[in-house]
Protein backbone atom coordinates (compact mmCIF):
# COMPACT_ATOMS: atom_id res chain seq x y z
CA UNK A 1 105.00 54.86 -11.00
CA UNK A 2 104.61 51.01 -12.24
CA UNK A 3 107.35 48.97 -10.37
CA UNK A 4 110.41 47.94 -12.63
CA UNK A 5 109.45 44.03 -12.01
CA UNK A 6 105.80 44.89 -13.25
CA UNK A 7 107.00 46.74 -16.91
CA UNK A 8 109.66 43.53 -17.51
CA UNK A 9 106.21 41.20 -17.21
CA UNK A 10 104.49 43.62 -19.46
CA UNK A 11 107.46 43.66 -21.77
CA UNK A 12 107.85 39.68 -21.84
CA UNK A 13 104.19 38.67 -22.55
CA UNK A 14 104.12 41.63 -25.39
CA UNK A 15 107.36 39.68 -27.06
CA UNK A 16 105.74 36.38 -26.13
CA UNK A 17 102.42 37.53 -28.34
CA UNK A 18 104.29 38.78 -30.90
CA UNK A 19 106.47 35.94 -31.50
CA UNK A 20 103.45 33.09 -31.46
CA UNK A 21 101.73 34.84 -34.36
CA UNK A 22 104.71 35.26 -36.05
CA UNK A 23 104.72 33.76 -39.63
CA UNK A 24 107.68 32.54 -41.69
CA UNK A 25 107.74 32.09 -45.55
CA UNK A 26 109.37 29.24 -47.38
CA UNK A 27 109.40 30.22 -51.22
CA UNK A 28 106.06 32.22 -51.04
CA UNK A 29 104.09 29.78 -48.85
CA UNK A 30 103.30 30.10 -45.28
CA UNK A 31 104.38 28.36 -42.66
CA UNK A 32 101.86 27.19 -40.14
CA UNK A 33 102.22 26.20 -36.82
CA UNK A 34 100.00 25.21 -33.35
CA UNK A 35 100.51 28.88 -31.89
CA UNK A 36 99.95 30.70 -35.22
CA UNK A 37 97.35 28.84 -37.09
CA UNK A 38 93.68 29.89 -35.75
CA UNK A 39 94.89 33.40 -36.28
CA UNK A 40 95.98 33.19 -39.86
CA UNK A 41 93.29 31.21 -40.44
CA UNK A 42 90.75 33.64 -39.22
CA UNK A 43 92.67 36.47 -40.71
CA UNK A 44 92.95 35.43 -44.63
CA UNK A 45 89.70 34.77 -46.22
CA UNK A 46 90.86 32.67 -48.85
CA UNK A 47 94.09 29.68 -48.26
CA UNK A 48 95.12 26.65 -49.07
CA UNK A 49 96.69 24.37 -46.62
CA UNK A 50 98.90 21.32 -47.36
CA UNK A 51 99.62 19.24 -44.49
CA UNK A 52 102.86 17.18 -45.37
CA UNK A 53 105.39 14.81 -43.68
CA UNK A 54 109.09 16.05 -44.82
CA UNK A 55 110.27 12.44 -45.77
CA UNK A 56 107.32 11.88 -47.89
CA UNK A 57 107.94 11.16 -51.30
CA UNK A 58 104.69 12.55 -52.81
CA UNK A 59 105.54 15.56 -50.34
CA UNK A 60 108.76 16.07 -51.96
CA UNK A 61 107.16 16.05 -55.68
CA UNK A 62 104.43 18.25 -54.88
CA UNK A 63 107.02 21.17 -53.34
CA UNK A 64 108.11 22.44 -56.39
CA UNK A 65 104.48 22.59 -58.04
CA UNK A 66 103.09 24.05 -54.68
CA UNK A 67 105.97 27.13 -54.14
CA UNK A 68 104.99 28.01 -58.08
CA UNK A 69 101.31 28.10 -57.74
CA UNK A 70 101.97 30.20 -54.84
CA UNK A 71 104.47 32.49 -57.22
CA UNK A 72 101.73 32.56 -59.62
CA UNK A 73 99.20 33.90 -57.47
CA UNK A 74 101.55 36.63 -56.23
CA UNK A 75 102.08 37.79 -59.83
CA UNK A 76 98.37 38.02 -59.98
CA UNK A 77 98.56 39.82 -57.02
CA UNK A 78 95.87 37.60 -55.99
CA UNK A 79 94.32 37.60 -52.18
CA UNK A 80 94.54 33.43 -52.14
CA UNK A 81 97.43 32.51 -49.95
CA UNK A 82 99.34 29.38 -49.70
CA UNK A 83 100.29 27.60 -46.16
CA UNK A 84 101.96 24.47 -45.39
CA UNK A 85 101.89 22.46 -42.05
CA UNK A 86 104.36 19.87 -40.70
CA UNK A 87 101.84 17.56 -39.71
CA UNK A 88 104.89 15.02 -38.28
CA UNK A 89 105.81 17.96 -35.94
CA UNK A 90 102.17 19.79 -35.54
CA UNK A 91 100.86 16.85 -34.31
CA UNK A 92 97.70 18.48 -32.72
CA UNK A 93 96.44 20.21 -36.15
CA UNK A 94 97.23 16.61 -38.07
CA UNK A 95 94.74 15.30 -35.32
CA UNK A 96 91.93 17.98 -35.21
CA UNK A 97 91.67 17.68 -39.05
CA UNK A 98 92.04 13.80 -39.25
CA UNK A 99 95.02 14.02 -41.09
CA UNK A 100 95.29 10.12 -42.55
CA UNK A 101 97.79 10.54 -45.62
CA UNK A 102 100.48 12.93 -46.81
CA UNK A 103 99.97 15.51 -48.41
CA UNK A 104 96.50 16.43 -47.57
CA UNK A 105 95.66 19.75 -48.73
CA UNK A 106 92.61 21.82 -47.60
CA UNK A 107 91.05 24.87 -48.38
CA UNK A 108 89.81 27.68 -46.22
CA UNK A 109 87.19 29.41 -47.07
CA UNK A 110 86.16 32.20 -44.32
CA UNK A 111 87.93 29.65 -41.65
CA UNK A 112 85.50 26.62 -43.42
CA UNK A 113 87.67 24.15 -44.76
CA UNK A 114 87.12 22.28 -47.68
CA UNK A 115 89.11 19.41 -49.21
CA UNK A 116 91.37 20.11 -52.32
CA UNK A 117 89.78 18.05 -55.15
CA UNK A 118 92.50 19.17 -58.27
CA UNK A 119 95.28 18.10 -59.76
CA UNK A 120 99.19 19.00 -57.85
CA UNK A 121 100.53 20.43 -61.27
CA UNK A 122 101.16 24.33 -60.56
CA UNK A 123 98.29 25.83 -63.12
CA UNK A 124 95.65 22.98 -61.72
CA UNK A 125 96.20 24.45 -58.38
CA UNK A 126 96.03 28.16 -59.42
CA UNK A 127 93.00 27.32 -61.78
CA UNK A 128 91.43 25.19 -58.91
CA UNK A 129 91.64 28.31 -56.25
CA UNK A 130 90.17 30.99 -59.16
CA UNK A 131 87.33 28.51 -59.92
CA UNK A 132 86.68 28.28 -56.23
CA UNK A 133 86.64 32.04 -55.61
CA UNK A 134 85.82 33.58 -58.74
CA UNK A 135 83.81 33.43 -61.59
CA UNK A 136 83.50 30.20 -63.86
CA UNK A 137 84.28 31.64 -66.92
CA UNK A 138 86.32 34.81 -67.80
CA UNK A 139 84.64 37.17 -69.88
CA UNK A 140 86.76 38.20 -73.11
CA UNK A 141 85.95 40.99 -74.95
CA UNK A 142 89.19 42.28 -76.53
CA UNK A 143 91.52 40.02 -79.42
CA UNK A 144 94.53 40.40 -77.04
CA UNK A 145 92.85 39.46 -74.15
CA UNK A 146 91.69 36.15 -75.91
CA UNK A 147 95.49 35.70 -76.44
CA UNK A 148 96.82 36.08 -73.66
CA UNK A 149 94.13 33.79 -72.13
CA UNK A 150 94.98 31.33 -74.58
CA UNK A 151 98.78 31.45 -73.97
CA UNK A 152 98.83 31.53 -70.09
CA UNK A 153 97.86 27.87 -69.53
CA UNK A 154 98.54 24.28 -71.32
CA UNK A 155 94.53 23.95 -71.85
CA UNK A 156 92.19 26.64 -71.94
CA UNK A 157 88.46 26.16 -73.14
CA UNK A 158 86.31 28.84 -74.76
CA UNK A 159 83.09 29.13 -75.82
CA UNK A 160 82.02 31.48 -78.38
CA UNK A 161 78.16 32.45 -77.53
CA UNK A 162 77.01 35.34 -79.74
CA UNK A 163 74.06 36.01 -77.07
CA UNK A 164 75.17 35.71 -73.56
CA UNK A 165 71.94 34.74 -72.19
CA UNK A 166 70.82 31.92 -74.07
CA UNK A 167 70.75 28.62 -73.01
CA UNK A 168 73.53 27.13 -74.24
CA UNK A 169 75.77 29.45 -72.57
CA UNK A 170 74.40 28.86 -69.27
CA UNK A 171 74.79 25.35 -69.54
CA UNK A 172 78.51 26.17 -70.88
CA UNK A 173 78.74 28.10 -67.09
CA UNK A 174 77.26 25.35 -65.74
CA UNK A 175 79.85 23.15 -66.98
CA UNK A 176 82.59 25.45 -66.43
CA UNK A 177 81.75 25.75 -62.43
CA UNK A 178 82.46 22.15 -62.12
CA UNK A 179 85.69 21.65 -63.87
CA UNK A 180 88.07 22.95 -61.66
CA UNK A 181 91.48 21.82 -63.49
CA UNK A 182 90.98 24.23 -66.66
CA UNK A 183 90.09 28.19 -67.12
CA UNK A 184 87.36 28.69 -69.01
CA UNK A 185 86.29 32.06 -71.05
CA UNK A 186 83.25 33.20 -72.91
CA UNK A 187 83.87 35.42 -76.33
CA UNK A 188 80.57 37.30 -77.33
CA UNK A 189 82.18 40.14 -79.46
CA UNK A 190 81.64 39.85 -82.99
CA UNK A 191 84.54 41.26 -83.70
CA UNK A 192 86.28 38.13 -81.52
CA UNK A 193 84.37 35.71 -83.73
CA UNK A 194 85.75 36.83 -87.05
CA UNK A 195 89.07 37.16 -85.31
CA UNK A 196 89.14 33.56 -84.50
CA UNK A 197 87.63 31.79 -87.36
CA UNK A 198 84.36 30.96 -85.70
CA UNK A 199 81.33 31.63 -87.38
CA UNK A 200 78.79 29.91 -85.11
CA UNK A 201 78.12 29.33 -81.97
CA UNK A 202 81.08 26.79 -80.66
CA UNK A 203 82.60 25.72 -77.32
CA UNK A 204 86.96 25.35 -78.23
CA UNK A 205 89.44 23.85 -76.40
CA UNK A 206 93.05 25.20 -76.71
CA UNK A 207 95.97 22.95 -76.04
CA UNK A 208 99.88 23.21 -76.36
CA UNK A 209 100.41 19.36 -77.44
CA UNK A 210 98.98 17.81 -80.43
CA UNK A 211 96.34 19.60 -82.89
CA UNK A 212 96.70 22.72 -80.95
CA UNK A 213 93.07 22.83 -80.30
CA UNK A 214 89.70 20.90 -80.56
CA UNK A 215 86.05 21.36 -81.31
CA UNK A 216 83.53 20.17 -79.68
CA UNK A 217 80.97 18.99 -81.70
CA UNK A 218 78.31 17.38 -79.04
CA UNK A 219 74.84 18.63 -77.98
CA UNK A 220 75.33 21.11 -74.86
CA UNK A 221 71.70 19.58 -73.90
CA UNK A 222 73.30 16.64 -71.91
CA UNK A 223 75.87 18.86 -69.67
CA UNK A 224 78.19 15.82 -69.38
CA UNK A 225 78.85 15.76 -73.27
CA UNK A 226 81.15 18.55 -72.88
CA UNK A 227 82.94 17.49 -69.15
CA UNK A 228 83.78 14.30 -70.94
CA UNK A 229 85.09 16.10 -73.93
CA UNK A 230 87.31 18.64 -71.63
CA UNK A 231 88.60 15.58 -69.87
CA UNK A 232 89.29 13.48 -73.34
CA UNK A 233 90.63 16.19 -75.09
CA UNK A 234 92.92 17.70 -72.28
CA UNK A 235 95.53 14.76 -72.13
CA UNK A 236 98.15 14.45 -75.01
CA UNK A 237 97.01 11.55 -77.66
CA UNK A 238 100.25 9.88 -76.00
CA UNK A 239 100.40 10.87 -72.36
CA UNK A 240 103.66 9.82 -70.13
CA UNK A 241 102.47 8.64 -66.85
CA UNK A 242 104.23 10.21 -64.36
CA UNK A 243 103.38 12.38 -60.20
CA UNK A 244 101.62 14.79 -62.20
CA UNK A 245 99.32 13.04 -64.57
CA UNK A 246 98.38 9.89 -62.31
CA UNK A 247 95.20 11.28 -61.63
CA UNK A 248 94.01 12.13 -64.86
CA UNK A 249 94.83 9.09 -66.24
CA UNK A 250 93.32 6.68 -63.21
CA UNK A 251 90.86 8.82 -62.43
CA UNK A 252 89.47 9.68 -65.74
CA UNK A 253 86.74 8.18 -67.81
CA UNK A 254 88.62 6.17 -70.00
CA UNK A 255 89.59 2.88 -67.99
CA UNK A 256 90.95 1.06 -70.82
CA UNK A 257 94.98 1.49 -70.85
CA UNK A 258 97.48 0.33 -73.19
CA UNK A 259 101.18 0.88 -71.64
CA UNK A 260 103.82 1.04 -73.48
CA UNK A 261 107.30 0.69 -71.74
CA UNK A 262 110.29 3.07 -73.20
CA UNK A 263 113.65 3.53 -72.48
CA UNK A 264 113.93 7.81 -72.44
CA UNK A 265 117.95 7.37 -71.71
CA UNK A 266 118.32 5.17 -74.94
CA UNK A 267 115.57 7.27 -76.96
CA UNK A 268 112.78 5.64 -76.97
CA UNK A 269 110.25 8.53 -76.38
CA UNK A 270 111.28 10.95 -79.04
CA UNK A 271 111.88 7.66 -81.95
CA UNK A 272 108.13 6.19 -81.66
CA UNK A 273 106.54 8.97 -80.02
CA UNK A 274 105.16 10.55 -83.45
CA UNK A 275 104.65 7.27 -85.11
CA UNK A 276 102.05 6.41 -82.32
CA UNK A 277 99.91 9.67 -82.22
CA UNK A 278 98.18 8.97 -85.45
CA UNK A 279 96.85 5.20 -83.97
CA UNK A 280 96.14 6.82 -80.69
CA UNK A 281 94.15 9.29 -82.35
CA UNK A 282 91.98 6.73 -84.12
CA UNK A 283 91.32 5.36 -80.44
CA UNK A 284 91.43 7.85 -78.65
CA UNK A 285 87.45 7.92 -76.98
CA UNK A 286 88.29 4.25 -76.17
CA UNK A 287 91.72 3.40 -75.40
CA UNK A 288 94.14 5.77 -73.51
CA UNK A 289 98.13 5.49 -74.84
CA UNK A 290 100.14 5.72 -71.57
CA UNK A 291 104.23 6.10 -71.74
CA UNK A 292 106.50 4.72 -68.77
CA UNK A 293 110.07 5.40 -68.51
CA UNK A 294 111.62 1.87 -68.73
C-alpha cells in the first residue's frame, strides 16, 4: 500500500502540471504565458503571436482587429490559431524574442517563428496567415464560388487564364505568393469567362470603394507591373489616413502626398469627398489624396 503522504505528492504535482499548461481564451485568442508557451507552441503547427503592453495605444487599436481575425478563422474552421502575450508581465518571452516595440507579432510555423509582415486590419491578417499556409491563389471553378470570393473581402484580385499552365499564369502565382494583404483566385472555366464579361486573358481586381473593380492592362513579363498595380489600385482614390491604413499609405510606392485636413464632426468628409475623386483619379499613379480628421 503507497503511504497517504506519498498519494497527496502524487496528487499535488498532477494538479501542478495540469494547471501550468492550462490555456485561457480572451475573445478567441490565446493567452500565453512563461509556464504554458513551449507547449502550445510545439503543439499547434500553425499561430500567430502578438506580444503587447496593455497601456499601449497601438495595442489597444489592434485588439479589436486581432479578436476578429481570430473569429474569422474559427468560422473557417481553420487550424491557424491566434495567441497573445503580455510581454510587460512575461518578461522572460519579451527577452528571448528581443521584444523592442509593442505590438510585435510573430508567426509560428512548426515552432519556427517568423515576423508578421501585413497589415493589422482583420482580413489582412486572415489573408496574410492563408497566404502563408496555403496556396497563392484559390482555384474557382463554379459562378457562385467566384461570388462569394468576390464578396468576402474589400479587394480581391483574379486572373482569368484560359490555360492554366502557360506562362502568364505562373507569373500571376508568382505574384500572388508575394502579396500577402489580398486573396487572389484563378478562373479557367469557360463558362466563368462568359459569366464575367471577360473574353481574354485578364488579371481583375475587385474592390468595394470607387469603380468597383480595375483592369490591369500591363505586361505580366516584368512581375512588378502587376504588385504595383495591386498596391495602386487597392487604396480608395481618396484614402482617410487613419491605425489601419498608415502602412499602406507610408509604406507604399507612391511617396508623393497631398493632405487634405477635414472637419468629419462639421461634414467635411461626406461635402468634398465626391468632388475630389474625379482629380484624384487623374493623379492617381503620381500623387496619393490622403484625408485627416481635423
Amino acid at each position: 500500500m503507497i503511504p497517504k503522504f506519498l498519494v497527496s505528492i502524487y496528487v499535488l504535482l498532477f494538479v501542478g502540471q495540469c494547471l501550468s499548461s492550462e490555456v485561457t481564451e480572451e475573445d478567441g485568442v490565446l493567452v500565453l504565458k512563461q509556464k504554458n508557451f513551449d507547449e502550445v507552441i510545439a503543439k499547434t503547427d500553425h499561430i500567430l503571436v502578438e506580444f503587447y503592453a496593455p497601456w499601449g495605444g497601438h495595442c489597444k487599436a489592434l485588439a479589436p482587429q486581432y479578436a476578429n481575425a481570430a473569429k474569422k478563422l474559427a468560422e473557417m474552421n481553420s487550424h491557424i490559431k491566434l495567441a497573445k502575450i503580455d510581454a510587460t508581465e512575461e518578461t522572460e518571452l519579451a527577452e528571448k524574442f528581443n521584444i523592442r516595440g509593442y505590438p510585435t507579432i510573430k508567426f509560428f510555423r512548426k515552432g519556427q517563428p517568423v515576423e508578421y509582415t501585413g497589415d493589422r486590419r482583420a482580413d489582412d491578417i486572415v489573408n496574410w496567415l492563408l497566404k502563408k499556409t496555403g496556396q497563392p491563389a484559390k482555384i474557382l471553378s463554379k459562378i457562385d464560388e467566384v461570388k462569394s470570393f468576390i464578396d468576402e473581402s474589400p479587394v480581391v484580385v483574379i486572373g482569368y487564364f484560359k490555360d492554366p499552365e502557360s506562362e502568364s499564369c505562373k507569373r500571376f502565382l508568382d505574384v500572388a505568393s508575394t502579396v500577402d494583404d489580398h486573396p487572389f483566385g484563378i478562373v479557367s472555366e469557360q463558362e466563368l469567362f462568359t459569366e464575367f464579361n471577360v473574353d481574354e486573358d485578364k488579371v481583375i481586381l475587385y474592390k468595394k470603394f470607387d469603380d468597383g473593380k480595375s483592369i490591369f492592362t500591363g505586361s505580366l513579363e516584368d512581375p512588378n507591373e502587376l504588385t504595383k498595380f495591386v498596391a495602386s489600385e487597392s487604396l480608395p482614390l481618396v484614402v482617410e489616413f487613419n491605425h489601419e491604413t498608415a502602412q499602406k499609405i507610408f509604406g507604399g510606392d507612391i511617396k508623393s502626398h497631398l493632405l487634405l485636413f477635414f472637419s468629419k464632426k462639421a461634414g467635411h468628409f461626406e461635402e468634398h469627398l465626391e468632388p475630389l475623386k474625379p482629380v484624384a483619379k487623374e493623379f492617381k499613379s503620381e500623387l496619393l489624396f490622403v484625408l485627416l480628421n481635423a
